[in-house]
Protein backbone atom coordinates (compact mmCIF):
# COMPACT_ATOMS: atom_id res chain seq x y z
CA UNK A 1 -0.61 24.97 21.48
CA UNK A 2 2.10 25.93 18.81
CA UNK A 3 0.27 26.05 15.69
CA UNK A 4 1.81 23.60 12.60
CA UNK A 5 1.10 23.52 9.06
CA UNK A 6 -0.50 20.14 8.85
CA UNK A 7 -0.97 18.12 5.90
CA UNK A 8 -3.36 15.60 5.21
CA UNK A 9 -3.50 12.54 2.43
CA UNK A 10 -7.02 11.71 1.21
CA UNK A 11 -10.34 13.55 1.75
CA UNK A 12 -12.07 11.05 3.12
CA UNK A 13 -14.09 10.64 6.43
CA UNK A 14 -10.98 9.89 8.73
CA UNK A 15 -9.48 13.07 6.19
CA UNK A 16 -11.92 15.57 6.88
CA UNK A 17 -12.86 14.79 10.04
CA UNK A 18 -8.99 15.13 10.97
CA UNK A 19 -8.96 18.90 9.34
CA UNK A 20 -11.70 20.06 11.17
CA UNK A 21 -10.33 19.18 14.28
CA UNK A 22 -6.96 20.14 13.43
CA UNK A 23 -8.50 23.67 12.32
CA UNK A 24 -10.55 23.72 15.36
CA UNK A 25 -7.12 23.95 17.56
CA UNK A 26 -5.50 26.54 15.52
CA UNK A 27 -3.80 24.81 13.12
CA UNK A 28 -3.22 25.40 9.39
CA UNK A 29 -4.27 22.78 6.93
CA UNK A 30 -4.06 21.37 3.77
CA UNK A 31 -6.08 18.27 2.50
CA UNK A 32 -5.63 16.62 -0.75
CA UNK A 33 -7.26 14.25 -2.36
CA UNK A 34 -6.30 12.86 -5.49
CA UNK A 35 -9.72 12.68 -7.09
CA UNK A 36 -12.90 13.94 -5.73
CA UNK A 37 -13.94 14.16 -1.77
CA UNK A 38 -15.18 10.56 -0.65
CA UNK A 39 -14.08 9.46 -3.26
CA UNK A 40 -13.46 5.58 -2.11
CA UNK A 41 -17.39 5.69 -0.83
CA UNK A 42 -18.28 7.53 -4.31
CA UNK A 43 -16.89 4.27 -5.80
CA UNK A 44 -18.70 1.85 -2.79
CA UNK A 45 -22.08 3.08 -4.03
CA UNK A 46 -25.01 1.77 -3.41
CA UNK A 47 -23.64 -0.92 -0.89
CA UNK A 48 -25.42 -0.60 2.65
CA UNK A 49 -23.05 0.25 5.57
CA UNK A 50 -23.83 -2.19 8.46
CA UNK A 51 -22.66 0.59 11.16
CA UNK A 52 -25.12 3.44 12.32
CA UNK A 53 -24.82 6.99 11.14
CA UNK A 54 -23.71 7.85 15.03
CA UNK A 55 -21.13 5.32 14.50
CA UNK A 56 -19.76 6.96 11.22
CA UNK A 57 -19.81 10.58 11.97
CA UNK A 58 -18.26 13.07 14.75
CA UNK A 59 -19.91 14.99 17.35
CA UNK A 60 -18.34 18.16 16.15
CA UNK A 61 -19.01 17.25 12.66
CA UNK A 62 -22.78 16.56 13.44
CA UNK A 63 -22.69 20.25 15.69
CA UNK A 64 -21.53 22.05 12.96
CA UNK A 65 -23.69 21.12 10.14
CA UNK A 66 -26.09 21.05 12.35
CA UNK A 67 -25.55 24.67 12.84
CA UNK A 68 -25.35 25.68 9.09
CA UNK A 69 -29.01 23.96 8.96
CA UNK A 70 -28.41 21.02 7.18
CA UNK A 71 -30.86 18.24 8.41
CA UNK A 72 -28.93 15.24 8.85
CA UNK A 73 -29.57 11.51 9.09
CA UNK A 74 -31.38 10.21 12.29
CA UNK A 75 -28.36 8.22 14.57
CA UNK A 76 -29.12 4.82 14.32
CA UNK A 77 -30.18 5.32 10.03
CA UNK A 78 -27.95 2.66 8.35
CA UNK A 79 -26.87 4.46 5.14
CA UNK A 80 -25.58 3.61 1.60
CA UNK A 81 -22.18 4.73 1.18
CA UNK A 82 -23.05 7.06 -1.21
CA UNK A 83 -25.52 8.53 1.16
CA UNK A 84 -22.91 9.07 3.64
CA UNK A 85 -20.91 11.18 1.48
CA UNK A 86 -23.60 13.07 0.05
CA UNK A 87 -25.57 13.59 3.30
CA UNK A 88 -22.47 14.34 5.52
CA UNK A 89 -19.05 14.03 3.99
CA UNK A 90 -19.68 16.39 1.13
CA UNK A 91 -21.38 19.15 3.21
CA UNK A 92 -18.10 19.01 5.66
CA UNK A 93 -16.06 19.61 2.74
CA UNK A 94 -18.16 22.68 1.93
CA UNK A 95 -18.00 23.99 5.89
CA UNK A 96 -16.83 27.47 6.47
CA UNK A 97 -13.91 26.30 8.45
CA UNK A 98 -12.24 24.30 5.67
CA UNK A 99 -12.64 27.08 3.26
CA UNK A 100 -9.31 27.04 1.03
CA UNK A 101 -8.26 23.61 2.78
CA UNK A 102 -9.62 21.10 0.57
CA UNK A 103 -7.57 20.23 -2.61
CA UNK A 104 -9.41 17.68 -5.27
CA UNK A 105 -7.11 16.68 -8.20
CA UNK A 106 -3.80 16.76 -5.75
CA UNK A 107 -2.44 13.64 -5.53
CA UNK A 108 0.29 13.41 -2.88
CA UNK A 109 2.84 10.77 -4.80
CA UNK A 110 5.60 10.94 -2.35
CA UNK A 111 6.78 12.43 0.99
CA UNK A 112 10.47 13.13 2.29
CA UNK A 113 12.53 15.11 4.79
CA UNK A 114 13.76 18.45 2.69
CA UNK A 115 17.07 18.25 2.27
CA UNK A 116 17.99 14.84 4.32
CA UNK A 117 18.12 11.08 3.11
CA UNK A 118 16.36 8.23 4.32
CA UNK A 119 18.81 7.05 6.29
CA UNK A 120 20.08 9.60 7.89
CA UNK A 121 18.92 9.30 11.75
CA UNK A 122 20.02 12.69 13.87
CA UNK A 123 18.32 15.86 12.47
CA UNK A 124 15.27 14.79 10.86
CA UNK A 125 12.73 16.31 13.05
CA UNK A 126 14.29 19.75 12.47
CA UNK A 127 13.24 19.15 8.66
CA UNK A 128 9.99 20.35 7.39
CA UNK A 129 8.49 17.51 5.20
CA UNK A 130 8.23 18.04 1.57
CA UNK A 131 5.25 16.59 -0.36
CA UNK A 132 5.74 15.72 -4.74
CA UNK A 133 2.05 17.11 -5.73
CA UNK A 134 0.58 15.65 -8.98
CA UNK A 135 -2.24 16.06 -10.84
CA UNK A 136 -4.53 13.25 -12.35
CA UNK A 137 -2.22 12.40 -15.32
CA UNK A 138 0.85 12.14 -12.88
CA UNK A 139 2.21 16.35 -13.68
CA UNK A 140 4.03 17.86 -11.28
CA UNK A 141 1.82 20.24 -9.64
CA UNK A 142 4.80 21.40 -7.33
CA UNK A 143 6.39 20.46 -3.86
CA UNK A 144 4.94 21.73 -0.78
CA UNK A 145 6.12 21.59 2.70
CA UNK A 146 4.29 21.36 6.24
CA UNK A 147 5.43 20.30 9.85
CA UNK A 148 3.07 17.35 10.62
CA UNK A 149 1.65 15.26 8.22
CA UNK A 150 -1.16 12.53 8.51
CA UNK A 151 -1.95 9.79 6.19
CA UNK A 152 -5.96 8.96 5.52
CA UNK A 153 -5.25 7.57 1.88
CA UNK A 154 -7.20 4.66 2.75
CA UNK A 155 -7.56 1.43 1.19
CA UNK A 156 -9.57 0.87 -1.52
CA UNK A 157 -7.20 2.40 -4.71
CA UNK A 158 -5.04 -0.73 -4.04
CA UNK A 159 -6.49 -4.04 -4.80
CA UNK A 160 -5.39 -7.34 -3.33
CA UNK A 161 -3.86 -9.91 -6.50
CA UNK A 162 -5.85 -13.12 -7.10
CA UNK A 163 -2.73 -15.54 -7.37
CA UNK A 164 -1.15 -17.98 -5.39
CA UNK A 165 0.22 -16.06 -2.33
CA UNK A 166 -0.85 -12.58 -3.40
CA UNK A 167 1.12 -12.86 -6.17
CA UNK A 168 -1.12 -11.71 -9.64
CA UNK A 169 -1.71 -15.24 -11.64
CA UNK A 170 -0.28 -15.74 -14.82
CA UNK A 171 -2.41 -13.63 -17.79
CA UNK A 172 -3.98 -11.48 -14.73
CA UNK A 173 -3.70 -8.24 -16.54
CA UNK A 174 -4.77 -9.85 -20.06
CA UNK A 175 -8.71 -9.76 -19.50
CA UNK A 176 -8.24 -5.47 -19.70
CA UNK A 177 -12.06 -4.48 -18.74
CA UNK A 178 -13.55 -7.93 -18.10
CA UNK A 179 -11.91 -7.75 -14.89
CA UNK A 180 -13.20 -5.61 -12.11
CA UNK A 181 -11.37 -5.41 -8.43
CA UNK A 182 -14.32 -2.93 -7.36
CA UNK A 183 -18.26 -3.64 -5.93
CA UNK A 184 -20.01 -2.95 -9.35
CA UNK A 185 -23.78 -1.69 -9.18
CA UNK A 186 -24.83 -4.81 -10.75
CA UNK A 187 -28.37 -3.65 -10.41
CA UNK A 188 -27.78 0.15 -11.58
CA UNK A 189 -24.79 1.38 -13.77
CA UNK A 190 -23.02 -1.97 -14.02
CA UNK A 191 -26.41 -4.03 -15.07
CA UNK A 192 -25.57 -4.28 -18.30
CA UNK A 193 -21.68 -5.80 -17.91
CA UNK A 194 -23.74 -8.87 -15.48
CA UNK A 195 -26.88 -9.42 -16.27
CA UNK A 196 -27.24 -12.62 -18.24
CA UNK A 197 -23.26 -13.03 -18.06
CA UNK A 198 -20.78 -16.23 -16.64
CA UNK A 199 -19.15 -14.75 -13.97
CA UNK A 200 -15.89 -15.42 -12.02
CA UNK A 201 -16.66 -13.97 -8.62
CA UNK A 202 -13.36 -14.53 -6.07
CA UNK A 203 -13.80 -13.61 -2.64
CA UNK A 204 -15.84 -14.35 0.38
CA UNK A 205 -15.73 -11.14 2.50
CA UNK A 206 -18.71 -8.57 2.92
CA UNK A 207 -17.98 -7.07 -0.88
CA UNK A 208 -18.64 -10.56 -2.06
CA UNK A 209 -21.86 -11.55 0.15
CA UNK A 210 -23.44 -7.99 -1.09
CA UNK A 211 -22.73 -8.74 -4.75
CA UNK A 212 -24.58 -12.30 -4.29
CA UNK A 213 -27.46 -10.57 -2.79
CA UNK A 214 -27.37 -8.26 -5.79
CA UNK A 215 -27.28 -11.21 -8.19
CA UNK A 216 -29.67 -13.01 -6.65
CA UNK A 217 -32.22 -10.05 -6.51
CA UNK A 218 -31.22 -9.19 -10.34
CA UNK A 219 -31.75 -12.94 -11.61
CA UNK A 220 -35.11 -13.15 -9.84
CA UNK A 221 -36.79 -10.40 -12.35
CA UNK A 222 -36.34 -12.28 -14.92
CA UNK A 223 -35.74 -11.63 -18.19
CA UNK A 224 -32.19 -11.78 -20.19
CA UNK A 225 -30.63 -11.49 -16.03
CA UNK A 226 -32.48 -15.08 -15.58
CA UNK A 227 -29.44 -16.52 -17.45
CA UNK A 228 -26.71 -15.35 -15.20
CA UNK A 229 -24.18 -17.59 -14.02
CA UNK A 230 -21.55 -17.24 -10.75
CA UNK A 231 -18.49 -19.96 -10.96
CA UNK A 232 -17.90 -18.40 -7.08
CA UNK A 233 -13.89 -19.42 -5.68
CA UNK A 234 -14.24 -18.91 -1.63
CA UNK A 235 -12.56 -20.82 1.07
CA UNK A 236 -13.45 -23.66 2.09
CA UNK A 237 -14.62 -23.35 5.50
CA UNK A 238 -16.18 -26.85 6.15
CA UNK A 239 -19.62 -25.04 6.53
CA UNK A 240 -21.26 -21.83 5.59
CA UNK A 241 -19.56 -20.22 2.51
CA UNK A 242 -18.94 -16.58 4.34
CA UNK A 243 -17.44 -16.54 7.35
CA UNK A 244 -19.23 -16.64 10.80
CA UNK A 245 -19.72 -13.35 12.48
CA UNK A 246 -19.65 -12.91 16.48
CA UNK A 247 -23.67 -13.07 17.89
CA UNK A 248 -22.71 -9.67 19.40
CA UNK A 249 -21.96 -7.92 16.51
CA UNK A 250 -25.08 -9.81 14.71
CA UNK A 251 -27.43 -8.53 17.72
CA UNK A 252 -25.90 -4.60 17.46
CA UNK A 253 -25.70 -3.97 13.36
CA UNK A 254 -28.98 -5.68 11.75
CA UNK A 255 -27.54 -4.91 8.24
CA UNK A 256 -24.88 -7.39 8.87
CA UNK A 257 -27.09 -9.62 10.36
CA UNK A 258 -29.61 -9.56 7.39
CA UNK A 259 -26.96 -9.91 5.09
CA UNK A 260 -24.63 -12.83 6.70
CA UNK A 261 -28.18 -14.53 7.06
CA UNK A 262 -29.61 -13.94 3.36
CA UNK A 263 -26.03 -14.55 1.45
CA UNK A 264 -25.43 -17.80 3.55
CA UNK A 265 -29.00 -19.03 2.60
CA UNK A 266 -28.01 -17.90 -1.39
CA UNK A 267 -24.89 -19.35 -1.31
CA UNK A 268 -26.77 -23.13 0.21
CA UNK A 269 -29.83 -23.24 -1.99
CA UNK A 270 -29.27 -20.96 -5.46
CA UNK A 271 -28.93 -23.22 -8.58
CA UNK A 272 -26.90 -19.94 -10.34
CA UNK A 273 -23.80 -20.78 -8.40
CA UNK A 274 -20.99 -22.83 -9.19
CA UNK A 275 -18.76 -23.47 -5.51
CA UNK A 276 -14.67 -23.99 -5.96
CA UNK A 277 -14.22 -24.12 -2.44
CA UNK A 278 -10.86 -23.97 -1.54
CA UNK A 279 -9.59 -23.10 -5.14
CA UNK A 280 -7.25 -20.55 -6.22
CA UNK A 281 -6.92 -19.37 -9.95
CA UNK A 282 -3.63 -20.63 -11.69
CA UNK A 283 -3.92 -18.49 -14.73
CA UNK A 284 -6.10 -16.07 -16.92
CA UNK A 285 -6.12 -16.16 -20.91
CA UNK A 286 -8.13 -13.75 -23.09
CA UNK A 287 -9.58 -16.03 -25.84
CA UNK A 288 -10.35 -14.81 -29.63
CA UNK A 289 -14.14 -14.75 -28.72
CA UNK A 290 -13.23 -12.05 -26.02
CA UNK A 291 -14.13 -14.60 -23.04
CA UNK A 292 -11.93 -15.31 -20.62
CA UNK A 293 -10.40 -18.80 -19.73
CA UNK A 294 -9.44 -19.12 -16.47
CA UNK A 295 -7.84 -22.19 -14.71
CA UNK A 296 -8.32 -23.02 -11.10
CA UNK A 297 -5.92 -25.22 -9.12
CA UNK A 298 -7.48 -27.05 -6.25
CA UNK A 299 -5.48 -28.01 -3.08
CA UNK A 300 -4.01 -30.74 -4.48
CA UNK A 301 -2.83 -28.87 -7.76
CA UNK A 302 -5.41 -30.61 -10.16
CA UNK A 303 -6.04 -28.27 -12.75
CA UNK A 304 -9.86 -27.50 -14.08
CA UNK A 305 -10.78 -24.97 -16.79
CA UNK A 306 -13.99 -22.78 -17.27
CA UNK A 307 -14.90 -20.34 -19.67
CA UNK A 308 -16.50 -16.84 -18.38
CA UNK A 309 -17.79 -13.52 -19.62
CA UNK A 310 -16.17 -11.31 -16.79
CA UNK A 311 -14.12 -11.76 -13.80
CA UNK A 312 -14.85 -9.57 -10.37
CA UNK A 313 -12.23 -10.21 -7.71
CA UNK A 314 -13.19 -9.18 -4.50
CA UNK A 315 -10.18 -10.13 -2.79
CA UNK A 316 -9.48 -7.14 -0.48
CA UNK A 317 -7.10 -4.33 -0.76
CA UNK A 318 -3.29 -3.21 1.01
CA UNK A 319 -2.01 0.22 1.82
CA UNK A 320 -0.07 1.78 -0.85
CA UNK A 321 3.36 1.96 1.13
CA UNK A 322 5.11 4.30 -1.96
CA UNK A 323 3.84 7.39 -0.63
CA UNK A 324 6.14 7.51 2.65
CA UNK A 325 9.27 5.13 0.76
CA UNK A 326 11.63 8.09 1.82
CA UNK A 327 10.33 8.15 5.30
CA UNK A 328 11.53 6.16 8.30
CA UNK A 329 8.50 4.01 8.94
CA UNK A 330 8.15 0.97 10.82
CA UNK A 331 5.57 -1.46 9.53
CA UNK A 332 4.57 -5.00 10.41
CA UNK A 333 5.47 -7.81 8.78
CA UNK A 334 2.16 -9.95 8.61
CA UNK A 335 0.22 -6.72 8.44
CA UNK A 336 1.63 -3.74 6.97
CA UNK A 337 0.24 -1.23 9.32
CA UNK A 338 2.40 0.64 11.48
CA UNK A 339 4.25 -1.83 13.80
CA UNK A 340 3.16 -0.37 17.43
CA UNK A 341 -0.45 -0.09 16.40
CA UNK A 342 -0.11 -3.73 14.70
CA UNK A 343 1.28 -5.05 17.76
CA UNK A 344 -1.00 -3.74 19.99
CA UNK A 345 -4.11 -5.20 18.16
CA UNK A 346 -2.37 -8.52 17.89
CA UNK A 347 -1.83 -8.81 21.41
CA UNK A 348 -5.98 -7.31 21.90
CA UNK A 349 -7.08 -10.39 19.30
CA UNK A 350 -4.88 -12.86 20.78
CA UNK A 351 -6.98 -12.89 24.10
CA UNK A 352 -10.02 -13.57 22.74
CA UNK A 353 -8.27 -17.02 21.82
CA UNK A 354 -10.04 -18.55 18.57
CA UNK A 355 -13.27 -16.65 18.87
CA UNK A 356 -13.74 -14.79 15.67
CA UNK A 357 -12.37 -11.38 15.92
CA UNK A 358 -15.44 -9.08 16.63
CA UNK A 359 -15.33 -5.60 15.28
CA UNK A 360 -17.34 -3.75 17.44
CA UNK A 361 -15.05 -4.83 19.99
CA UNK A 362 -12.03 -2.98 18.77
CA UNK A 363 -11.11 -0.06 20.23
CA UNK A 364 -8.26 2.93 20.28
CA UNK A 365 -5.09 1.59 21.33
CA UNK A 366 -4.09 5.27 22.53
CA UNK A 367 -1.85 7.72 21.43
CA UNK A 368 1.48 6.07 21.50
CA UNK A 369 1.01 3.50 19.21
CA UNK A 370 0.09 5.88 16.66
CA UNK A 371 4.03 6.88 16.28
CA UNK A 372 6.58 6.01 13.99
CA UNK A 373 10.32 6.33 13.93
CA UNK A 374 9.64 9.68 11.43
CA UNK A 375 8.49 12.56 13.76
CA UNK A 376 5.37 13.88 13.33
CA UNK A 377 4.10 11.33 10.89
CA UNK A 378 0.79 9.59 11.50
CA UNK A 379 -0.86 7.03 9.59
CA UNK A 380 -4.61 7.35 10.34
CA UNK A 381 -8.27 5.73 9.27
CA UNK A 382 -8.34 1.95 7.67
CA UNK A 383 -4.30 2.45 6.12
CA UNK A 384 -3.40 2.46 9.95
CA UNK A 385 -4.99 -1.22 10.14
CA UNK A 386 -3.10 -2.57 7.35
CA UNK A 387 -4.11 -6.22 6.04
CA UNK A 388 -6.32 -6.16 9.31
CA UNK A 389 -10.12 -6.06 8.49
CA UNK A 390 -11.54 -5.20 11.65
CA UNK A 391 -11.32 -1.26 11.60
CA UNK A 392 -14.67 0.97 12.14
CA UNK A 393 -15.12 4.49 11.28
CA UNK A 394 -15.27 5.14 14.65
CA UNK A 395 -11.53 4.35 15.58
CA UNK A 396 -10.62 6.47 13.03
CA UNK A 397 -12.33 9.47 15.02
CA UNK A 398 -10.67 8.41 18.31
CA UNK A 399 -7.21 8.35 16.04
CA UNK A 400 -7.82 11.62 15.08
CA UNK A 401 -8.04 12.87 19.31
CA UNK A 402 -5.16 10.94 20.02
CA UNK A 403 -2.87 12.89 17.49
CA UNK A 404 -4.07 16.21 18.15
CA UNK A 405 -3.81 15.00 22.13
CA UNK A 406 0.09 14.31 20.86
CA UNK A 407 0.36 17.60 19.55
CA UNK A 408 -0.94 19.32 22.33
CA UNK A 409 1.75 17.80 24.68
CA UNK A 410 4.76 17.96 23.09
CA UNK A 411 6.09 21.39 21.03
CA UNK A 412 6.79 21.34 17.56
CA UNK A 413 10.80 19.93 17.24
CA UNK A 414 11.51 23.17 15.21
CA UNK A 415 10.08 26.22 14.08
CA UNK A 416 7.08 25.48 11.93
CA UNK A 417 7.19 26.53 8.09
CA UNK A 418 3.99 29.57 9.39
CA UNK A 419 6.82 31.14 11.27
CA UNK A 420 9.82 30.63 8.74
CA UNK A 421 7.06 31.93 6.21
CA UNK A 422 6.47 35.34 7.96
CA UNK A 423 10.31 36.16 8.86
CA UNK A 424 11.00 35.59 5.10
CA UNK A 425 8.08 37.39 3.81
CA UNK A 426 6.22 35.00 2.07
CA UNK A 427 2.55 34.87 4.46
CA UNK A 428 -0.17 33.78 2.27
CA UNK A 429 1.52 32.80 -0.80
CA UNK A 430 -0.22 29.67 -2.01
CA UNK A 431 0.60 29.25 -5.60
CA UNK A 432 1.66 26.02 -7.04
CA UNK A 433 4.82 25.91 -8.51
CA UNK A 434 7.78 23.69 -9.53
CA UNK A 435 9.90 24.41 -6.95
CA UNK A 436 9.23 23.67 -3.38
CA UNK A 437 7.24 26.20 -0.86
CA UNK A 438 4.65 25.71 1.90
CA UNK A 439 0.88 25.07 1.99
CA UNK A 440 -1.08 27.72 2.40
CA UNK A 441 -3.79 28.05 5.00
């Protein structure tokens, strides 16, 4: 295989899972990551993940910490997310083979062809892509090129409105630090900002079932947390308040078992909660008091007010689509993940009829549908899903084959930036600078 300069967006799992492997076939690499490695499951915490260690890590990964001596977590453990990254996400990072890869404090804020326009059609694959570099106050670190570039940014930096439609309500942004779109550790750092608060909780995914387990554990010891209050806006289902999950995914991950059975049980007997199923928030207003008044609309449009100390909107999160705006990408409509891949889980959901979509039954779609119009430009991890909910760790990990499958078979469109680095004598520079050059190894 040709060897590219490959860069990579986001040091997550999909991230570094996706450097060693490129590393492992030769390639040279650069990951960024705009804050710290894991940084997404640095920010998840404490929360349990409902999928098995073997389920969230890579033979090769496992093989080669195993053979720097870590001890790692048994293969059916069920870890925090925090314990993922510091038991096997942060030692990757540290690996011998992604020595000088791993950039913290890089944030990639754009990508382009050098020298050619979006809409320009012939000639882009003989264009090395060139990446804007910024630091955490938004400097210009410098532009840097490469030959094949994958996208793990993930998810969770972009957080889902609470509006009508998606849109933000009315006064969204007035409430400042009251409002959280992250899991807080309402039982750890965050116990102080809940306990013995009126809360606005919106959302009836996983996020929102393991913060009502949280309150519900933090009210029962008592105390000043005995006085906390949930006003709790879900849908309204016409039954239980989270939605069902398939009995083969309940048999196979006992965390989500336990916790779809526990929250639905809270969310039918606890006195502490408030139900607006159904409801969707019409507007936000920071009072002189420093509560917030918020007014829900019901289906009908009938208007009621409540008064609360904080607002946590769990209401899911979209890909950040800025980072490739220069790039010829096609996305679905409905959504937003790359339109082959998209179209190809569609078609996979839409045979199961109206059975709820199961997530251990999704699998890799194969190589082709993880290209786009743009050559050599892959969109990998949970960003490749979109608005879709269903994506594993796992899939990720069979992403990362398919692309390096796709590299294998077809030769680079041009000479890669290594070789138009050594005829022009500039091997092993890797210093950051205004003006644009190529990642280093």
């Amino acid at each position: 295989m040709s060897a590219r300069k490959i860069a990579i967006v986001g040091a997550g799992p999909v991230g570094l899972e996706a450097a060693l492997r490129a590393r492992r076939e030769g390639h040279e690499v650069r990951l960024y990551e705009a804050g710290r490695v894991a940084e997404h499951y640095a920010r998840y915490g404490p929360v349990r993940l409902f999928t098995p260690f073997h389920m969230n890590s890579t033979e090769l990964g496992r093989g080669l910490l195993r053979a720097a001596g870590l001890k790692l977590p048994g293969d059916d453990e069920a870890l925090t997310a925090v314990e993922l990254r510091d038991r096997y996400l942060l030692p990757l990072s540290r690996l011998p083979e992604l020595a000088g890869v791993v950039r913290e404090g890089a944030r990639v804020a754009a990508i382009a062809r050098e020298g050619i326009a979006k809409g320009r059609m012939e000639g882009r694959a003989s264009r090395p892509f060139l990446l804007r570099i910024e630091n955490a106050r938004g400097g210009l670190m410098g532009h840097e090129r490469a030959d094949v570039v994958i996208d793990a940014s993930g998810l969770y930096a972009n957080p889902n409105a609470t509006g009508s439609g998606g849109l933000p309500a009315p006064g969204e942004e007035t409430p400042g630090a009251r409002f959280e779109r992250h899991l807080p550790d309402v039982r750890g750092e965050a116990r102080s900002r809940y306990a013995g608060k009126r809360l606005l909780l919106i959302g009836d995914g996983r996020s929102a079932a393991n913060v009502i387990a949280d309150l519900d554990a933090l009210i029962r010891e008592g105390g000043d947390a005995a006085r906390t209050r949930v006003e709790w806006v879900h849908r309204d289902r016409g039954g239980e308040a989270f939605a069902p999950v398939p009995a083969d995914a309940l048999a196979q991950l006992p965390v989500l078992r336990e916790l779809t059975e526990r929250t639905n049980r809270i969310a039918r007997e606890a006195a502490w909660i408030g139900h607006h199923a159904g409801a969707t928030v019409a507007a936000y207003r920071l009072l002189p008091s420093g509560a917030v008044e918020v007014t829900l609309a019901d289906e009908h449009g009938a208007e009621t007010g409540i008064e609360v100390d904080r607002v946590l909107a769990l209401v899911g999160y979209r890909p950040d689509l800025s980072l490739f705006r220069e790039l010829q990408i096609h996305l679905c409509y409905a959504s937003e993940g790359p339109m082959a891949l998209a179209a190809a889980i569609l078609a996979s959901q839409a045979e199961d009829g109206d059975a709820p979509p199961d997530c251990l039954d999704q699998v890799s779609h194969g190589p082709e549908t993880l290209k786009n119009p743009e050559p050599d430009f892959y969109i990998l991890g949970a960003k490749s899903y979109g608005r879709n909910a269903y994506f594993l760790l796992r899939l990720g990990h069979q992403q990362i084959e398919d692309v390096m499958s796709l590299l294998a078979a077809s030769p680079p469109a041009v000479r890669g930036v290594a070789s138009k680095m050594k005829d022009e004598g500039m091997a092993g520079q890797g210093v950051v600078g205004p003006a644009p050059h190529d990642i280093g190894p």
